[in-house]
PDB file of N, CA and C in Angstrom:
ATOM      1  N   UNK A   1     -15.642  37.410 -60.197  1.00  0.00           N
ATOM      2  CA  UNK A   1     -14.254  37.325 -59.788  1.00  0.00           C
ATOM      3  C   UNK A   1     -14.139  37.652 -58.300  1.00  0.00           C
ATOM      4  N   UNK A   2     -13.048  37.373 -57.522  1.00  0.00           N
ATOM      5  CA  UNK A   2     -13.035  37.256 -56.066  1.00  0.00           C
ATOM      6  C   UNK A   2     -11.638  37.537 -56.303  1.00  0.00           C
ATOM      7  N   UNK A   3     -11.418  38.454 -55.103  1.00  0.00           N
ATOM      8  CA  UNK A   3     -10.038  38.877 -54.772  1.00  0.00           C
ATOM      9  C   UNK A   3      -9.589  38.997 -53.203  1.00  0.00           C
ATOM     10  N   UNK A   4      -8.240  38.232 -52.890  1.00  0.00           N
ATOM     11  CA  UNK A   4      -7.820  37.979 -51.630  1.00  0.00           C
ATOM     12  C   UNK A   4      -6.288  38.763 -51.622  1.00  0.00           C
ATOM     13  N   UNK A   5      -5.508  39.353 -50.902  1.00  0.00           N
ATOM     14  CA  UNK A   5      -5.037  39.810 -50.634  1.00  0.00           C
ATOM     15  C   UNK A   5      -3.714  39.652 -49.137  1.00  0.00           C
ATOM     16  N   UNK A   6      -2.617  39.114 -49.839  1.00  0.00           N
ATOM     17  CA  UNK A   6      -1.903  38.714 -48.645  1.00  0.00           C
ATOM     18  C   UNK A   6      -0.248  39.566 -48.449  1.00  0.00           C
ATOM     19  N   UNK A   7      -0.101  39.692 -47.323  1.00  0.00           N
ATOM     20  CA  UNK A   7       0.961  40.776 -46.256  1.00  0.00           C
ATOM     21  C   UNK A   7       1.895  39.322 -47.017  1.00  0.00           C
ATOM     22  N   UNK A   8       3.523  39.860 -47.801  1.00  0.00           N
ATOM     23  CA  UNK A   8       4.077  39.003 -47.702  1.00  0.00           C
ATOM     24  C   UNK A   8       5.771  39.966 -47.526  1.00  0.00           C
ATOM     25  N   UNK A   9       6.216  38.706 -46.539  1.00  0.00           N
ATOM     26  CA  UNK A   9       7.754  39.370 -45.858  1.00  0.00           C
ATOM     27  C   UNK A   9       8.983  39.475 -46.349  1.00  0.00           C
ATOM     28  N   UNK A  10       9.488  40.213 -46.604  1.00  0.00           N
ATOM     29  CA  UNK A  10      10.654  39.927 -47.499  1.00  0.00           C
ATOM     30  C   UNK A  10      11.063  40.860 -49.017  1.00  0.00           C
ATOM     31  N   UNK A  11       9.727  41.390 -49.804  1.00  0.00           N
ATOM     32  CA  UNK A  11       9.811  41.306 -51.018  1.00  0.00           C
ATOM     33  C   UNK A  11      10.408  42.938 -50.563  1.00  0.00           C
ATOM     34  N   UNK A  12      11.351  42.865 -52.019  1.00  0.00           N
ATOM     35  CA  UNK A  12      12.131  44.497 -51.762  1.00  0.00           C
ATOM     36  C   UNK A  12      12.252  44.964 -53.150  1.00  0.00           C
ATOM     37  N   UNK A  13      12.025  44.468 -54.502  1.00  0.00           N
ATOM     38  CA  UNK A  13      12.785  44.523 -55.979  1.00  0.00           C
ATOM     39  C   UNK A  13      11.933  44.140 -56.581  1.00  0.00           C
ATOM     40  N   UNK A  14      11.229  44.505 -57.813  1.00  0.00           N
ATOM     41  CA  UNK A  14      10.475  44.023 -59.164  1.00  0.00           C
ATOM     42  C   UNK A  14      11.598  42.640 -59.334  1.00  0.00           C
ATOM     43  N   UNK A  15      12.435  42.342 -58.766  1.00  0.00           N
ATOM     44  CA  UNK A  15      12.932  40.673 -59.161  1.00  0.00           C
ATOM     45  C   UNK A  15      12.105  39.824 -58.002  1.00  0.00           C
ATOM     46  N   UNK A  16      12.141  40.180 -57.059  1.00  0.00           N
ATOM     47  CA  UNK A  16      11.065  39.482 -55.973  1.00  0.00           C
ATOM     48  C   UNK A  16       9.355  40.024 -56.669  1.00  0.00           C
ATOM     49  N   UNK A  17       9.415  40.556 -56.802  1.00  0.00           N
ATOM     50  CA  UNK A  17       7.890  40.765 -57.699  1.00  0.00           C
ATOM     51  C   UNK A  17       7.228  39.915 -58.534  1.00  0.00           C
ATOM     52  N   UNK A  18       8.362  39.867 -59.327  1.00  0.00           N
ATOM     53  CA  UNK A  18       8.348  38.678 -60.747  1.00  0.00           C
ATOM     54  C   UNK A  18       7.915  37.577 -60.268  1.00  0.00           C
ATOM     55  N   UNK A  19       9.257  36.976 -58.907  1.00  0.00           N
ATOM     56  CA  UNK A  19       9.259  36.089 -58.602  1.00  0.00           C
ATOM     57  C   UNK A  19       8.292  35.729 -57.626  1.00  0.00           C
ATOM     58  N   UNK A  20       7.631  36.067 -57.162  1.00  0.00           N
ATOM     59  CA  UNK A  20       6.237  36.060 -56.359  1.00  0.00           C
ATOM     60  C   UNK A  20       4.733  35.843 -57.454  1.00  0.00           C
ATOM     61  N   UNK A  21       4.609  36.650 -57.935  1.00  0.00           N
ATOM     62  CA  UNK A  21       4.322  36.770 -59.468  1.00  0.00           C
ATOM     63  C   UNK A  21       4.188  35.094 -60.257  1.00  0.00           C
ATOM     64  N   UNK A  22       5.083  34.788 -60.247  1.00  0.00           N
ATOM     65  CA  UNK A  22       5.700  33.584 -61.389  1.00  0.00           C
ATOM     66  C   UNK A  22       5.068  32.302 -60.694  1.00  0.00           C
ATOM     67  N   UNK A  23       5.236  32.572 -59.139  1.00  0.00           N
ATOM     68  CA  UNK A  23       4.921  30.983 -58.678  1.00  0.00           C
ATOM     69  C   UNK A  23       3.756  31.200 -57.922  1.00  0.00           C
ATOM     70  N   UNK A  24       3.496  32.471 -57.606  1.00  0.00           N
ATOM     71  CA  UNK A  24       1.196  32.393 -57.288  1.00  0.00           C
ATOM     72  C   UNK A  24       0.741  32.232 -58.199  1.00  0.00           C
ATOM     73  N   UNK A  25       0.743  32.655 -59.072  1.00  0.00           N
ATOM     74  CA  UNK A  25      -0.094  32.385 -60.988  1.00  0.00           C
ATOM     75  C   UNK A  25      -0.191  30.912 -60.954  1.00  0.00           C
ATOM     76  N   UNK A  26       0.495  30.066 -60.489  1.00  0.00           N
ATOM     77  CA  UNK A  26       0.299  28.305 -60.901  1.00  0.00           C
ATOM     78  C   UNK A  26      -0.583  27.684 -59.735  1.00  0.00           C
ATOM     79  N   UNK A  27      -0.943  28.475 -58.521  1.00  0.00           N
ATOM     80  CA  UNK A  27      -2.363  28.314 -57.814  1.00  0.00           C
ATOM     81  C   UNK A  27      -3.508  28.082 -58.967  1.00  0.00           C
ATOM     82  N   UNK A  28      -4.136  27.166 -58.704  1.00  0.00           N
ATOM     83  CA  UNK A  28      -5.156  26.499 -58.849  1.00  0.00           C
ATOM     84  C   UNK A  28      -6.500  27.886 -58.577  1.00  0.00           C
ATOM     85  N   UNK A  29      -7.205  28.396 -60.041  1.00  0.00           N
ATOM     86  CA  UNK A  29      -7.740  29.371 -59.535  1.00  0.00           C
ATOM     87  C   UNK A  29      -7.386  30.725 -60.023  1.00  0.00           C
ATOM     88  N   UNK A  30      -6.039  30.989 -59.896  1.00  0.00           N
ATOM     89  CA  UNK A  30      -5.856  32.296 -60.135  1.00  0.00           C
ATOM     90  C   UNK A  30      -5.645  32.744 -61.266  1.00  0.00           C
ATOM     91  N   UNK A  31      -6.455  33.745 -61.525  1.00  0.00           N
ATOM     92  CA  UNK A  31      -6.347  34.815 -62.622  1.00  0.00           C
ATOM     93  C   UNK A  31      -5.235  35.732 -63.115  1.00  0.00           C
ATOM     94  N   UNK A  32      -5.170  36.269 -61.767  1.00  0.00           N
ATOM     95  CA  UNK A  32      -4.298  37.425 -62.069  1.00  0.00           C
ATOM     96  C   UNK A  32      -3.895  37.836 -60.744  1.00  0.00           C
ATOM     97  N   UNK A  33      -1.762  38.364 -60.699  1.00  0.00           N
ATOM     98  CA  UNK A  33      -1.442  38.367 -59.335  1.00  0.00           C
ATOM     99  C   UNK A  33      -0.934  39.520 -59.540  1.00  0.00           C
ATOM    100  N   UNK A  34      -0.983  40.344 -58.364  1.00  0.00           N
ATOM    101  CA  UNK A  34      -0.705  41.824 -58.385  1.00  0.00           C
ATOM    102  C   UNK A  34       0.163  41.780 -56.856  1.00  0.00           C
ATOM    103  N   UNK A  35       1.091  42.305 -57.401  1.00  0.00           N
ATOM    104  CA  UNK A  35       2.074  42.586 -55.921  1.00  0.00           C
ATOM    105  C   UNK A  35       2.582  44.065 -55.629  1.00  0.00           C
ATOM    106  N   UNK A  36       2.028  44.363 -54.664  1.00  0.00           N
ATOM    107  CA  UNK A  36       2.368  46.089 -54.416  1.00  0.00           C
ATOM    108  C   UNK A  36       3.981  46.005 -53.198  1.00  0.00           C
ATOM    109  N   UNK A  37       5.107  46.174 -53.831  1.00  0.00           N
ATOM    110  CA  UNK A  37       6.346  46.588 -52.737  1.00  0.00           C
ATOM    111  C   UNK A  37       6.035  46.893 -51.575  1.00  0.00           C
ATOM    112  N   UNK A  38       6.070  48.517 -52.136  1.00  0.00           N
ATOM    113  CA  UNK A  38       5.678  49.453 -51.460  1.00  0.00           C
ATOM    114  C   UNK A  38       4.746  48.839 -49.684  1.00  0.00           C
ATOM    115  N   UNK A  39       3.756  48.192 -50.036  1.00  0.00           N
ATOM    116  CA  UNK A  39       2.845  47.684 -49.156  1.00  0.00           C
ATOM    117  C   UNK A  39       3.036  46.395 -48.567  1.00  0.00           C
ATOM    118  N   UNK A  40       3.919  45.443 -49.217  1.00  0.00           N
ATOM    119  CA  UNK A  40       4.436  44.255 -49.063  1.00  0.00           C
ATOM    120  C   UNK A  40       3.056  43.943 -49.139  1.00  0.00           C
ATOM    121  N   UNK A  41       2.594  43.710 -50.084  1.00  0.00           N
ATOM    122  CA  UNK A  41       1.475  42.400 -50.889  1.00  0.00           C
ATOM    123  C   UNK A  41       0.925  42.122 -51.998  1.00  0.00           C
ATOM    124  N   UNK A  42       0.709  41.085 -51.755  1.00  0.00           N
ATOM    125  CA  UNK A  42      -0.042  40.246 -52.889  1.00  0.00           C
ATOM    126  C   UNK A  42      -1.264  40.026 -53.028  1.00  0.00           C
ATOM    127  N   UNK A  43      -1.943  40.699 -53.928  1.00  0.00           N
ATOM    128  CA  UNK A  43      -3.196  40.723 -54.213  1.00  0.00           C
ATOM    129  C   UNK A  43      -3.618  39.461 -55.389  1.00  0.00           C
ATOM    130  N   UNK A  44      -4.531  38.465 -55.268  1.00  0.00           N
ATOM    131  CA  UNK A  44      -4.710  37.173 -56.261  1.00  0.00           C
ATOM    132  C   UNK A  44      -6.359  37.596 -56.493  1.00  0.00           C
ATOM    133  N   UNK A  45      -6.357  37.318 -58.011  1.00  0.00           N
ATOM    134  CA  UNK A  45      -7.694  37.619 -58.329  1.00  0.00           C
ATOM    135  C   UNK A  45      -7.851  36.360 -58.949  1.00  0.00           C
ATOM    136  N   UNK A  46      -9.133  35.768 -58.683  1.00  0.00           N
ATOM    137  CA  UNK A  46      -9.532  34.365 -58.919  1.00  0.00           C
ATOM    138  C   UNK A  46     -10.931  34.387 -59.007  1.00  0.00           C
ATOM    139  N   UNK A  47     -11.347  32.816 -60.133  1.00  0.00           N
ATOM    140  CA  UNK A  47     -12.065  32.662 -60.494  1.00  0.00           C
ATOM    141  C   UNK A  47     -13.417  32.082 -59.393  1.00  0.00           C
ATOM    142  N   UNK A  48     -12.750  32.048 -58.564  1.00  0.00           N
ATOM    143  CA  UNK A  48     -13.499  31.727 -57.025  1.00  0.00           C
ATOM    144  C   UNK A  48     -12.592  31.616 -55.949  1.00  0.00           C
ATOM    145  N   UNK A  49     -13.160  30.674 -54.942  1.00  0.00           N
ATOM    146  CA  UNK A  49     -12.100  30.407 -53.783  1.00  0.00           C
ATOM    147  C   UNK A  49     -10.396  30.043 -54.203  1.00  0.00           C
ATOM    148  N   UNK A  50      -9.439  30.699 -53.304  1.00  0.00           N
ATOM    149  CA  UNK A  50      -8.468  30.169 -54.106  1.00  0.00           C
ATOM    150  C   UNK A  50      -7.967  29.195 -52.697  1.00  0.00           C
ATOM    151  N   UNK A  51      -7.070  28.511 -52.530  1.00  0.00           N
ATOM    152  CA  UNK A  51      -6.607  27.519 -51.356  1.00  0.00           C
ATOM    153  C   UNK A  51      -5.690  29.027 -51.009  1.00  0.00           C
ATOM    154  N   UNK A  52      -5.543  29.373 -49.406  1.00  0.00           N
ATOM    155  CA  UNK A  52      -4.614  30.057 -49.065  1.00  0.00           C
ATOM    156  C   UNK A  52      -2.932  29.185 -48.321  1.00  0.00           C
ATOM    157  N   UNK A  53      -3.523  28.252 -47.896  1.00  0.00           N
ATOM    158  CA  UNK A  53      -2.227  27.118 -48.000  1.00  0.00           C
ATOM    159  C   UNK A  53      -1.338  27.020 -49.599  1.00  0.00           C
ATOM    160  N   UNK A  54      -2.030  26.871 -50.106  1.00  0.00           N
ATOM    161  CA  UNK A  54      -1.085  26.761 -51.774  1.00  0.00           C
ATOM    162  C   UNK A  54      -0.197  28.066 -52.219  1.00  0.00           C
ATOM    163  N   UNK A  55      -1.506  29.188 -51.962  1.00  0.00           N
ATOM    164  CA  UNK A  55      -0.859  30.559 -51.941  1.00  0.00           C
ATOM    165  C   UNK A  55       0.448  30.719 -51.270  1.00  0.00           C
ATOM    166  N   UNK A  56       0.717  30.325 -49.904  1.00  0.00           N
ATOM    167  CA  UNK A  56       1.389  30.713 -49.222  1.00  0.00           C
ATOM    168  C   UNK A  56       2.725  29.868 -49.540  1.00  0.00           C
ATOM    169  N   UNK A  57       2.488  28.598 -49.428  1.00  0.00           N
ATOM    170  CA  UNK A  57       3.380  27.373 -50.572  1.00  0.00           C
ATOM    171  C   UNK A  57       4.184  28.241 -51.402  1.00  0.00           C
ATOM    172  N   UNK A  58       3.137  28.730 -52.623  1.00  0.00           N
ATOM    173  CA  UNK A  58       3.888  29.321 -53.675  1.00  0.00           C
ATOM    174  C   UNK A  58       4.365  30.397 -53.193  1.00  0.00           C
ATOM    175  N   UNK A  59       4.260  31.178 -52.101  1.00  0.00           N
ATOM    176  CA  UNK A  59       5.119  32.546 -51.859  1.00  0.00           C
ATOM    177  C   UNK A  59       6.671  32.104 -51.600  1.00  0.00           C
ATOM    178  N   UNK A  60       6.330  30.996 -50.617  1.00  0.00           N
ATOM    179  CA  UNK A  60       7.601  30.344 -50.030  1.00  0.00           C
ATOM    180  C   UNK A  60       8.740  29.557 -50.918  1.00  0.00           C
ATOM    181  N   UNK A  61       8.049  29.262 -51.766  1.00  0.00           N
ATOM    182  CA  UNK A  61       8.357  28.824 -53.208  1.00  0.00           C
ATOM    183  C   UNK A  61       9.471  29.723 -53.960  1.00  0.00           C
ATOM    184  N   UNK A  62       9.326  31.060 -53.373  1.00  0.00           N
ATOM    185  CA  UNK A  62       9.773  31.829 -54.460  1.00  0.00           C
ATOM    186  C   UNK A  62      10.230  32.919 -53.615  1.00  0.00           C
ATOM    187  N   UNK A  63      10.956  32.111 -52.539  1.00  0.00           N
ATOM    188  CA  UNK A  63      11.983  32.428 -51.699  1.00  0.00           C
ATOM    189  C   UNK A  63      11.068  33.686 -50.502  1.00  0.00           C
ATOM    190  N   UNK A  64       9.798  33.769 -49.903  1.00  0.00           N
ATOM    191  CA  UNK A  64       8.956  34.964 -49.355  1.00  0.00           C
ATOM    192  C   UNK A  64       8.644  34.269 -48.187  1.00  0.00           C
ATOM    193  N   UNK A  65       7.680  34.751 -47.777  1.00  0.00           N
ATOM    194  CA  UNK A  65       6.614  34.404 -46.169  1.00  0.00           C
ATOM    195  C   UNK A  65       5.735  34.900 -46.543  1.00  0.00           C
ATOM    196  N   UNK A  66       4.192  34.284 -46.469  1.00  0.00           N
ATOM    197  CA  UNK A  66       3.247  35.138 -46.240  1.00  0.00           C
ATOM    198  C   UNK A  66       3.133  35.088 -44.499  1.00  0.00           C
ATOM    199  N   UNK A  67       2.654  36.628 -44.261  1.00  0.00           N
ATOM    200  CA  UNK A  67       2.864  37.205 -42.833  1.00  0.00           C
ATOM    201  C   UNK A  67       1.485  36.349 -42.436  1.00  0.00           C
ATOM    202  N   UNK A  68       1.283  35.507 -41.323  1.00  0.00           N
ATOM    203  CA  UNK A  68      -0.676  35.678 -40.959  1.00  0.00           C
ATOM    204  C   UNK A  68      -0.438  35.860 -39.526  1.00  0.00           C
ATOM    205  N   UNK A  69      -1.908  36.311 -39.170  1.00  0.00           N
ATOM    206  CA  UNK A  69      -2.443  37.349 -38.099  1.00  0.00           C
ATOM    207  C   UNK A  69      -2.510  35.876 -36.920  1.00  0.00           C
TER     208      UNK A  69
END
């Protein structure tokens, strides 16, 4: 298993959780999505490489930003 980890902007509520949650899970790949508030991120655990374009898609998807450097 492989795990990536992304800064995302916006999230404030276990309803943005869910909803972050709800639409990374349909990435191609992912296992299992873990979102820490507190830290603003999203942690994706996958069965290998996951696309970070799609990731970020689905953050935006579900009303977020992923932050990049």
């Amino acid at each position: 298993m492989m795990s990536h980890t992304y800064t995302v902007k916006g999230m404030t509520c276990d309803h943005c959780a869910r909803s972050v949650t709800e639409e990374v899970s349909k990435v191609a790949g992912a296992v299992e999505v873990t979102v820490d508030l507190k830290a603003g991120e999203v942690t994706v655990t996958s069965t290998g490489p996951v696309d970070d374009q799609a990731v970020a898609e689905a953050v935006e998807e579900a009303g977020y930003e992923v932050v990049t450097a």
